[in-house]
PDB file of N, CA and C in Angstrom:
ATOM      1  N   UNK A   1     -36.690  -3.098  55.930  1.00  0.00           N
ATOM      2  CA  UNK A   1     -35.316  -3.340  56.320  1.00  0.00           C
ATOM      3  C   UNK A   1     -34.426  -3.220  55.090  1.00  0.00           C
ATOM      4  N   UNK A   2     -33.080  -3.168  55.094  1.00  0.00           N
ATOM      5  CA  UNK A   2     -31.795  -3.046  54.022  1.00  0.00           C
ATOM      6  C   UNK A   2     -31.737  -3.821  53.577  1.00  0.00           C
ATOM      7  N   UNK A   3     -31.962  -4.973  53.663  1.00  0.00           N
ATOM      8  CA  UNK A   3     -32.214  -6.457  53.073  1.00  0.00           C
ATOM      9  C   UNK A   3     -32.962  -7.466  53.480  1.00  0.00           C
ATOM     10  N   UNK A   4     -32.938  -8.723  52.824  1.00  0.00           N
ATOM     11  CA  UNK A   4     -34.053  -9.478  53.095  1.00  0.00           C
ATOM     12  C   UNK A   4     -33.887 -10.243  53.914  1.00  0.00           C
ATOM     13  N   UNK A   5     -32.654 -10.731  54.633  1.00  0.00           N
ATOM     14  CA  UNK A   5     -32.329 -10.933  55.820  1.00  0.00           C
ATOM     15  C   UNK A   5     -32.475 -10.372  57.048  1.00  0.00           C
ATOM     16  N   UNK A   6     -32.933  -9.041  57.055  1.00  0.00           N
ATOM     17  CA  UNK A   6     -33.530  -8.419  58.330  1.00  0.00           C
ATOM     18  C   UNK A   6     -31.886  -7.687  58.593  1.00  0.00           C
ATOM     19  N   UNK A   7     -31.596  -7.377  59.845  1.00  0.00           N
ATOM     20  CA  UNK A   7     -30.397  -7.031  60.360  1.00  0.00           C
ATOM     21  C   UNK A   7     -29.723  -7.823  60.965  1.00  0.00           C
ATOM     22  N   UNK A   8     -29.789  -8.967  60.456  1.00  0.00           N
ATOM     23  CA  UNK A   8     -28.576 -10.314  61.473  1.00  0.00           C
ATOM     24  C   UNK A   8     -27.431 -10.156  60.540  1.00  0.00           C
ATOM     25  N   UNK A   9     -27.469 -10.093  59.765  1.00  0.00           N
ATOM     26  CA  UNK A   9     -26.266 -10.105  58.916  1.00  0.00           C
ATOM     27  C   UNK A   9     -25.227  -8.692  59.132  1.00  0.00           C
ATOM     28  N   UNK A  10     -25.841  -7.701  59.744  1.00  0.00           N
ATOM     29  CA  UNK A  10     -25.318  -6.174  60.021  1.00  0.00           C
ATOM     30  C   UNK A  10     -24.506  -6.124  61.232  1.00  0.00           C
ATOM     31  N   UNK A  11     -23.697  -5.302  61.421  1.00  0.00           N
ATOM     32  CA  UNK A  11     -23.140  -5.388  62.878  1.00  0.00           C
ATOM     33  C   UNK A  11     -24.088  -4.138  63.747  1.00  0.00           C
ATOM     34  N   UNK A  12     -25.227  -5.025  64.582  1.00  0.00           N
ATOM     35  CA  UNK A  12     -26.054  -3.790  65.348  1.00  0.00           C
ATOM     36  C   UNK A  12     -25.939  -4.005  66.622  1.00  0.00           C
ATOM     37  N   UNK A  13     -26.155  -3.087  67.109  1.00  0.00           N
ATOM     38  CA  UNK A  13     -26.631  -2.749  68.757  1.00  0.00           C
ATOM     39  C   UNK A  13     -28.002  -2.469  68.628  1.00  0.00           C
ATOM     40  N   UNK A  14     -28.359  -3.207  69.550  1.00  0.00           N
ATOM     41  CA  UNK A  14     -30.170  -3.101  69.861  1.00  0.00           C
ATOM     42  C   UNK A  14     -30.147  -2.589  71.522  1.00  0.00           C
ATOM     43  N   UNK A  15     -31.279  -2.172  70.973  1.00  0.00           N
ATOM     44  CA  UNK A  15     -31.836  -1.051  72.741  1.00  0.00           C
ATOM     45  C   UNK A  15     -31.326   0.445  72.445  1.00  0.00           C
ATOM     46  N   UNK A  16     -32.028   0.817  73.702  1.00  0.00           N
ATOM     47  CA  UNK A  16     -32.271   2.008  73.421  1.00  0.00           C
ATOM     48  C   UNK A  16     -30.484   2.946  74.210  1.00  0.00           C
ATOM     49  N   UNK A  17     -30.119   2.144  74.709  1.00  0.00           N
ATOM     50  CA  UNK A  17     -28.551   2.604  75.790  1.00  0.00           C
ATOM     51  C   UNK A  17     -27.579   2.368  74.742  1.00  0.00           C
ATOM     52  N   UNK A  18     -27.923   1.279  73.970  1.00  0.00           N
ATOM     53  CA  UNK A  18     -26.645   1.153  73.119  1.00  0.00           C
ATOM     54  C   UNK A  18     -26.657   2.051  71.340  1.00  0.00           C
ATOM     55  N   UNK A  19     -27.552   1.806  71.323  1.00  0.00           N
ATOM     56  CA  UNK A  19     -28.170   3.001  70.003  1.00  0.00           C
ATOM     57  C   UNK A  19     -27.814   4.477  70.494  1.00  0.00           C
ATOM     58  N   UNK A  20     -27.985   4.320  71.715  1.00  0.00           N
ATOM     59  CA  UNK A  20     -27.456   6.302  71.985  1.00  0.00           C
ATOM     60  C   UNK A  20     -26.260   6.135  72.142  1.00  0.00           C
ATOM     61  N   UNK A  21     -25.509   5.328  72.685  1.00  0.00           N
ATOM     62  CA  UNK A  21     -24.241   5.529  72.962  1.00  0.00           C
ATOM     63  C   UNK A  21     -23.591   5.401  71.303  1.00  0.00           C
ATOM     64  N   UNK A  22     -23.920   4.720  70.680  1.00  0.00           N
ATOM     65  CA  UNK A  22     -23.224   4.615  69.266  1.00  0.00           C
ATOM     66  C   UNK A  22     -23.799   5.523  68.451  1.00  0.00           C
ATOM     67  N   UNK A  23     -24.787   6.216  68.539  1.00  0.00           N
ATOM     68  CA  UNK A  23     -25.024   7.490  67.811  1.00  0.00           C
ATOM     69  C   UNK A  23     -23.879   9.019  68.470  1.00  0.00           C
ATOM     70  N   UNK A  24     -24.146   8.680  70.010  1.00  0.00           N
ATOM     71  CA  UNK A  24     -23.245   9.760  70.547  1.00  0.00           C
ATOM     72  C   UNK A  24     -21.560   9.929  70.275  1.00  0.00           C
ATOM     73  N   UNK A  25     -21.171   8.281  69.989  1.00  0.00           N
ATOM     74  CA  UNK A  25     -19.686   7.896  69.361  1.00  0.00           C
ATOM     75  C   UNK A  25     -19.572   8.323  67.904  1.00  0.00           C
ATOM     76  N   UNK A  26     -20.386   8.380  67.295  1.00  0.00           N
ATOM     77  CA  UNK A  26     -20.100   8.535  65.916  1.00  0.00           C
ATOM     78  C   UNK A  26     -20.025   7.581  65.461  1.00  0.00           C
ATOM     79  N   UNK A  27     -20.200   6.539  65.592  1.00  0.00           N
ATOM     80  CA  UNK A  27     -20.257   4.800  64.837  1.00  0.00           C
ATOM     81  C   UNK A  27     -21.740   4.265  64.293  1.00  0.00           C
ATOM     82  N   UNK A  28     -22.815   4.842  64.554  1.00  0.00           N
ATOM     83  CA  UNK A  28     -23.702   4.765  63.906  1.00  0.00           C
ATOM     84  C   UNK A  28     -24.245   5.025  62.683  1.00  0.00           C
ATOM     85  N   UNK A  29     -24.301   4.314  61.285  1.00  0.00           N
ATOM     86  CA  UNK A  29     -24.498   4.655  60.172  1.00  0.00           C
ATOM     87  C   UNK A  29     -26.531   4.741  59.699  1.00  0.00           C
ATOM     88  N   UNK A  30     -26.726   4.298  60.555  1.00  0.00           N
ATOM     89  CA  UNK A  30     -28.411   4.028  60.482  1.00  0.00           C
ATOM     90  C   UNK A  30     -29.236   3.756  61.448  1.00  0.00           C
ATOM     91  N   UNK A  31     -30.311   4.513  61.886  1.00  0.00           N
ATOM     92  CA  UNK A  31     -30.877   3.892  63.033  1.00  0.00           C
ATOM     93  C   UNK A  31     -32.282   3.000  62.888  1.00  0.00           C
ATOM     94  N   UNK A  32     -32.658   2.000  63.758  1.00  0.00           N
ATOM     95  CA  UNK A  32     -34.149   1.949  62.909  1.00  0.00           C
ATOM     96  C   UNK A  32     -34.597   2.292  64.678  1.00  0.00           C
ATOM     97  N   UNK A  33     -36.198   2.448  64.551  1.00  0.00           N
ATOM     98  CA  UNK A  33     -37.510   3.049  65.129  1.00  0.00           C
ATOM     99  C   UNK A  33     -37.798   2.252  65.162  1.00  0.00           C
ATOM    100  N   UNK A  34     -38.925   1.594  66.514  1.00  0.00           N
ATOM    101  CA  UNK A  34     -40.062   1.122  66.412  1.00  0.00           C
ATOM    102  C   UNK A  34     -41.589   2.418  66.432  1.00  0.00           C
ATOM    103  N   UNK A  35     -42.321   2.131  65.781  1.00  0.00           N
ATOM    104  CA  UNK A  35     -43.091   2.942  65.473  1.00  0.00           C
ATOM    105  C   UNK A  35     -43.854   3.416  66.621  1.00  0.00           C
ATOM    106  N   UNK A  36     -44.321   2.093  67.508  1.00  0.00           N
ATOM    107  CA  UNK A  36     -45.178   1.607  68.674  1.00  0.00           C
ATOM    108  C   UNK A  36     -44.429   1.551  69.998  1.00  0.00           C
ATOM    109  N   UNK A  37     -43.037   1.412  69.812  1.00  0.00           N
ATOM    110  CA  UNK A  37     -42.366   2.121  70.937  1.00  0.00           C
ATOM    111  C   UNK A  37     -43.065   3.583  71.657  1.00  0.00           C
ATOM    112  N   UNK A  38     -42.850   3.770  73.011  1.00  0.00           N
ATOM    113  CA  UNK A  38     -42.769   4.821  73.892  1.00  0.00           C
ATOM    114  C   UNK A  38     -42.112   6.207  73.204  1.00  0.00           C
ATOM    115  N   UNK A  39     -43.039   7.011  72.575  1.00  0.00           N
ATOM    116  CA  UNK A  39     -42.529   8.539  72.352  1.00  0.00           C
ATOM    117  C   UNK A  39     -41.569   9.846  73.320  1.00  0.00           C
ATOM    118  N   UNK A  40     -41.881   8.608  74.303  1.00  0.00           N
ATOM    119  CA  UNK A  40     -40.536   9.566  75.363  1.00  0.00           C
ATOM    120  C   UNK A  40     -38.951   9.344  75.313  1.00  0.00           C
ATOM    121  N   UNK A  41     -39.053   7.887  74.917  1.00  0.00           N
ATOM    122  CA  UNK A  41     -37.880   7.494  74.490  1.00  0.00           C
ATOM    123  C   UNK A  41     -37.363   7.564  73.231  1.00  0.00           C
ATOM    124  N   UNK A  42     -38.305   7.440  72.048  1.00  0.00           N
ATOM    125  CA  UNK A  42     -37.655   7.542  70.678  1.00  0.00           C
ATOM    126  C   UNK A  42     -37.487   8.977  70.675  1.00  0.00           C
ATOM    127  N   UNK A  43     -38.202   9.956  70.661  1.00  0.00           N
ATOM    128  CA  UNK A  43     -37.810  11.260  70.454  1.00  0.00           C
ATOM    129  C   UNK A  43     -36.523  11.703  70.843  1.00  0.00           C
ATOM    130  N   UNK A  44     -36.094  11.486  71.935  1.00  0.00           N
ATOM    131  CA  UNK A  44     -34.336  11.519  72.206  1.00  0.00           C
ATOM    132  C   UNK A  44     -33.557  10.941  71.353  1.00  0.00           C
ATOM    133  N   UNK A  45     -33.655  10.145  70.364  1.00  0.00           N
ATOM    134  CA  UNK A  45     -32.593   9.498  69.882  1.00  0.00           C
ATOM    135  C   UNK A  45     -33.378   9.792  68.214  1.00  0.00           C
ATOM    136  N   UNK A  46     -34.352  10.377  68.067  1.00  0.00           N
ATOM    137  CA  UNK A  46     -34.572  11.077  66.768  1.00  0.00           C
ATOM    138  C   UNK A  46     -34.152  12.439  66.854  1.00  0.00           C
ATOM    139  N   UNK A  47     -34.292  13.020  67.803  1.00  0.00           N
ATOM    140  CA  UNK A  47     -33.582  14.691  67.860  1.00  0.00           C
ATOM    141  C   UNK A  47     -31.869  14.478  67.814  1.00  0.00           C
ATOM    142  N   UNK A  48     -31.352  13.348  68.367  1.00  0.00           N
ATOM    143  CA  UNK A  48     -29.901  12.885  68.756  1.00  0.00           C
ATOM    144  C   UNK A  48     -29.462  12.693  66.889  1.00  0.00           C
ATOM    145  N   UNK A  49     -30.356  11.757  66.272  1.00  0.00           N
ATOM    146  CA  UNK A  49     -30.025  11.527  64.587  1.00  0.00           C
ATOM    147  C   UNK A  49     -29.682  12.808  64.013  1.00  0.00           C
ATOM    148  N   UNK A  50     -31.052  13.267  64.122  1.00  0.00           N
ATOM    149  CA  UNK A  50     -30.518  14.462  63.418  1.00  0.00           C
ATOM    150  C   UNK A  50     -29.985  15.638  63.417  1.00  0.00           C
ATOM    151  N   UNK A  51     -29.602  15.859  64.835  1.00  0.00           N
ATOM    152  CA  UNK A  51     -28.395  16.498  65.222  1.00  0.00           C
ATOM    153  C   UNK A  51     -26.975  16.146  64.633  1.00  0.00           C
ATOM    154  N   UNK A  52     -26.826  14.217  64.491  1.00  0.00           N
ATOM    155  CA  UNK A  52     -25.460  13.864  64.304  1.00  0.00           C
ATOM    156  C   UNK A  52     -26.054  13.173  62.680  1.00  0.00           C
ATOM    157  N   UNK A  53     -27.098  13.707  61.867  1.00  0.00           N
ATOM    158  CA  UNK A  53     -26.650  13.582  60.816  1.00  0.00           C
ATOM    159  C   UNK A  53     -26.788  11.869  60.431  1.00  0.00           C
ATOM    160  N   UNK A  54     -27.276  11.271  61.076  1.00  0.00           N
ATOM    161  CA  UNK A  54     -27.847   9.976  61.213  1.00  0.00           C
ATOM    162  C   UNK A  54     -28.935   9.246  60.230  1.00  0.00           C
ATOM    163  N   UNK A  55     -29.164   8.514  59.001  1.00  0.00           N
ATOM    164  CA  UNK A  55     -30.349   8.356  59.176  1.00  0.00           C
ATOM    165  C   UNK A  55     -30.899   7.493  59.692  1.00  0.00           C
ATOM    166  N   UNK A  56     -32.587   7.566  59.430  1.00  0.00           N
ATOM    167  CA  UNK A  56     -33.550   6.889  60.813  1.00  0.00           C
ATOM    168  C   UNK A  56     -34.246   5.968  59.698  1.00  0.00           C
ATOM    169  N   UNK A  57     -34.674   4.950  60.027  1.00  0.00           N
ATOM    170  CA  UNK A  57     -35.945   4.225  59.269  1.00  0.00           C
ATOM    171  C   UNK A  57     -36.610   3.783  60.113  1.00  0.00           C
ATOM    172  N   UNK A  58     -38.235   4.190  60.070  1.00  0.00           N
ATOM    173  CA  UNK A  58     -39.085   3.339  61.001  1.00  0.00           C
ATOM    174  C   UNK A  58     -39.481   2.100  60.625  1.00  0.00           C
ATOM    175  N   UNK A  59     -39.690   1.319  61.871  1.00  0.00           N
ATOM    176  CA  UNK A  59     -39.945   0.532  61.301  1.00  0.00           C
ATOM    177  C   UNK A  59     -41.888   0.013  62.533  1.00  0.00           C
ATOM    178  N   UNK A  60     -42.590  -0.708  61.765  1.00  0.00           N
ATOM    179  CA  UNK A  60     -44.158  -0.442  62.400  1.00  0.00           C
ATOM    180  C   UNK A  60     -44.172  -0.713  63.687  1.00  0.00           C
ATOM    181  N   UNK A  61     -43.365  -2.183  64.359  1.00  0.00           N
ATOM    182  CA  UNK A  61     -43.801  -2.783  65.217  1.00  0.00           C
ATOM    183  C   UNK A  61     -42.567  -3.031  66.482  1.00  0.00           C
ATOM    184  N   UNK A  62     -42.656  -3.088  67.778  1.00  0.00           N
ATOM    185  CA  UNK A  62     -40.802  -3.476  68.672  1.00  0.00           C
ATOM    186  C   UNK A  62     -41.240  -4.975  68.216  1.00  0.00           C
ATOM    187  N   UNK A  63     -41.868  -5.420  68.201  1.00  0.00           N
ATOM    188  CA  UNK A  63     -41.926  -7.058  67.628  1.00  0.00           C
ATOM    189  C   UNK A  63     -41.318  -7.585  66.070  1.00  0.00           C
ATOM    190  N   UNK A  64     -41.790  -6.670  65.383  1.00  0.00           N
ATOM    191  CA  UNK A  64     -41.231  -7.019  63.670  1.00  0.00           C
ATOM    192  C   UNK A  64     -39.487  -6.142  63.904  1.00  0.00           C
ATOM    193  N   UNK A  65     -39.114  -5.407  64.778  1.00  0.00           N
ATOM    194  CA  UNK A  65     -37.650  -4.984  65.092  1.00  0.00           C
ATOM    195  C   UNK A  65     -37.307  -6.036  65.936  1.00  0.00           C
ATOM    196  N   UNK A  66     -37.353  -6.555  66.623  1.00  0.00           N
ATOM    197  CA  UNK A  66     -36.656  -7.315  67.487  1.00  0.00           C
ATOM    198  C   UNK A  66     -36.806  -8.419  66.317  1.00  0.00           C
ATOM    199  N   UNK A  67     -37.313  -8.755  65.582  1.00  0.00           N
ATOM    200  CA  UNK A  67     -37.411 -10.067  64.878  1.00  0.00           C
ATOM    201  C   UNK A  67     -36.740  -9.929  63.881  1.00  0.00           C
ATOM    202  N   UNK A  68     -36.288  -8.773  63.329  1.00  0.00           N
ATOM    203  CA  UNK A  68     -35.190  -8.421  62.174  1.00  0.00           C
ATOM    204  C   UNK A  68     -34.318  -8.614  63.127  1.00  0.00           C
ATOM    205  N   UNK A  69     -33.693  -8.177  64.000  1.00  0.00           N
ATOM    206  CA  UNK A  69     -32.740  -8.237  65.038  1.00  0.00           C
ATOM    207  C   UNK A  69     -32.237  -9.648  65.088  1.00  0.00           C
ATOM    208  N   UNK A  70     -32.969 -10.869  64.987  1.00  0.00           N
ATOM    209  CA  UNK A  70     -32.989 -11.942  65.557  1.00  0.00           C
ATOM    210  C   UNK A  70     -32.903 -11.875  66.608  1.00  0.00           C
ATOM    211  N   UNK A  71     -33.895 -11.219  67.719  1.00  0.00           N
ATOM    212  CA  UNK A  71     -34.219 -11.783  69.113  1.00  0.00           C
ATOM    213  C   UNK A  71     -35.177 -11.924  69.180  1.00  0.00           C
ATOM    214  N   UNK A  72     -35.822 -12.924  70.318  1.00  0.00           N
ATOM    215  CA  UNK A  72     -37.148 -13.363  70.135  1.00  0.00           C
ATOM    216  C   UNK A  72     -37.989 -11.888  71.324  1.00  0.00           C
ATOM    217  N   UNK A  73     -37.580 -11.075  71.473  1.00  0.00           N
ATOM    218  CA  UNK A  73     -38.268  -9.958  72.256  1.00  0.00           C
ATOM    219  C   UNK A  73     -38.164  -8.488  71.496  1.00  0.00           C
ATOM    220  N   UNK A  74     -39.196  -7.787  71.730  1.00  0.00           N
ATOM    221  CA  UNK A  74     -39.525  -6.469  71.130  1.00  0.00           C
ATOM    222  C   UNK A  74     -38.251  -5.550  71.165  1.00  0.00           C
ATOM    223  N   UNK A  75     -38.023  -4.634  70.320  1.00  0.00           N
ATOM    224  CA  UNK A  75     -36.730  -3.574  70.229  1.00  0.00           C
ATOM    225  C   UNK A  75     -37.174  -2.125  69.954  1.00  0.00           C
ATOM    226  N   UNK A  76     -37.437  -1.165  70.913  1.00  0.00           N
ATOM    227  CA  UNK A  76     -37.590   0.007  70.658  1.00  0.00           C
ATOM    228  C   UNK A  76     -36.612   0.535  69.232  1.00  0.00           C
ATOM    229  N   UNK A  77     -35.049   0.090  69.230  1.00  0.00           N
ATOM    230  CA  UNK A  77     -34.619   0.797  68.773  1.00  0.00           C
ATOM    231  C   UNK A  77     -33.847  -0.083  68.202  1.00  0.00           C
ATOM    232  N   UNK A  78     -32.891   0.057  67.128  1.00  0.00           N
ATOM    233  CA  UNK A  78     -31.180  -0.760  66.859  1.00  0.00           C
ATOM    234  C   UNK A  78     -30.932   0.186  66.194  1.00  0.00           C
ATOM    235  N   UNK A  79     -29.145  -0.091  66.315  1.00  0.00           N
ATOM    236  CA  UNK A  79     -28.179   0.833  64.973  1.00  0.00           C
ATOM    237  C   UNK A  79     -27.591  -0.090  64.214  1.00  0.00           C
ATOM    238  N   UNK A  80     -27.642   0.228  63.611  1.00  0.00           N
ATOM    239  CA  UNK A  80     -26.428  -0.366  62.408  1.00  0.00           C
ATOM    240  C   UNK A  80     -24.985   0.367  62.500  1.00  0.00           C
ATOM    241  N   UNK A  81     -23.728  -0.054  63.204  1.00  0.00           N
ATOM    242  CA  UNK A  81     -22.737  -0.094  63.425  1.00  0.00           C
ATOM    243  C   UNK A  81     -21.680   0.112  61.880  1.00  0.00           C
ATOM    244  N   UNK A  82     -20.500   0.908  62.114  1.00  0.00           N
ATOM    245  CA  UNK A  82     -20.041   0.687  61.539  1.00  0.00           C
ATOM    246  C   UNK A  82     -18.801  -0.463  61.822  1.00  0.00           C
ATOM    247  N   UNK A  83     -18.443  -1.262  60.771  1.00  0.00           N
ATOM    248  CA  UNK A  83     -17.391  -2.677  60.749  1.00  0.00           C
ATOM    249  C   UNK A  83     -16.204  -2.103  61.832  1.00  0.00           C
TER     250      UNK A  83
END
């Protein structure tokens, strides 16, 4: 993660509807991956990055993402928003 706080401190959208929609807006400065997420779903929004120029960081687990997130449930995906 960007820091050692995980992403609570970031302004993100988690899931996979709101990560596309803010990659498709142009307000997305970073995306993260779950590694162990569904390949039907991340691949759309890794072809979507780097189409719009996005970067991606994986990250291993939807459990260790949702827990940077601060939610207590798994996260295929989050963005990091811009302010």
């Amino acid at each position: 993660m960007s820091n050692d706080n995980g992403l609570q401190d970031a302004h993100v959208r988690i899931g996979t509807k709101q990560t596309m929609r803010m990659v498709q807006l142009g307000l997305a400065e970073e995306v993260y991956v779950a590694q162990d997420a569904d390949p039907r779903i991340t691949s759309k929004i890794v072809a979507l990055c780097e189409e719009s120029s996005v970067k991606i960081a994986y990250v291993d687990t939807m459990k260790n993402l949702g827990k940077a997130c601060g939610i207590e449930v798994g996260a295929a995906m989050a963005a990091i928003v811009r302010p």
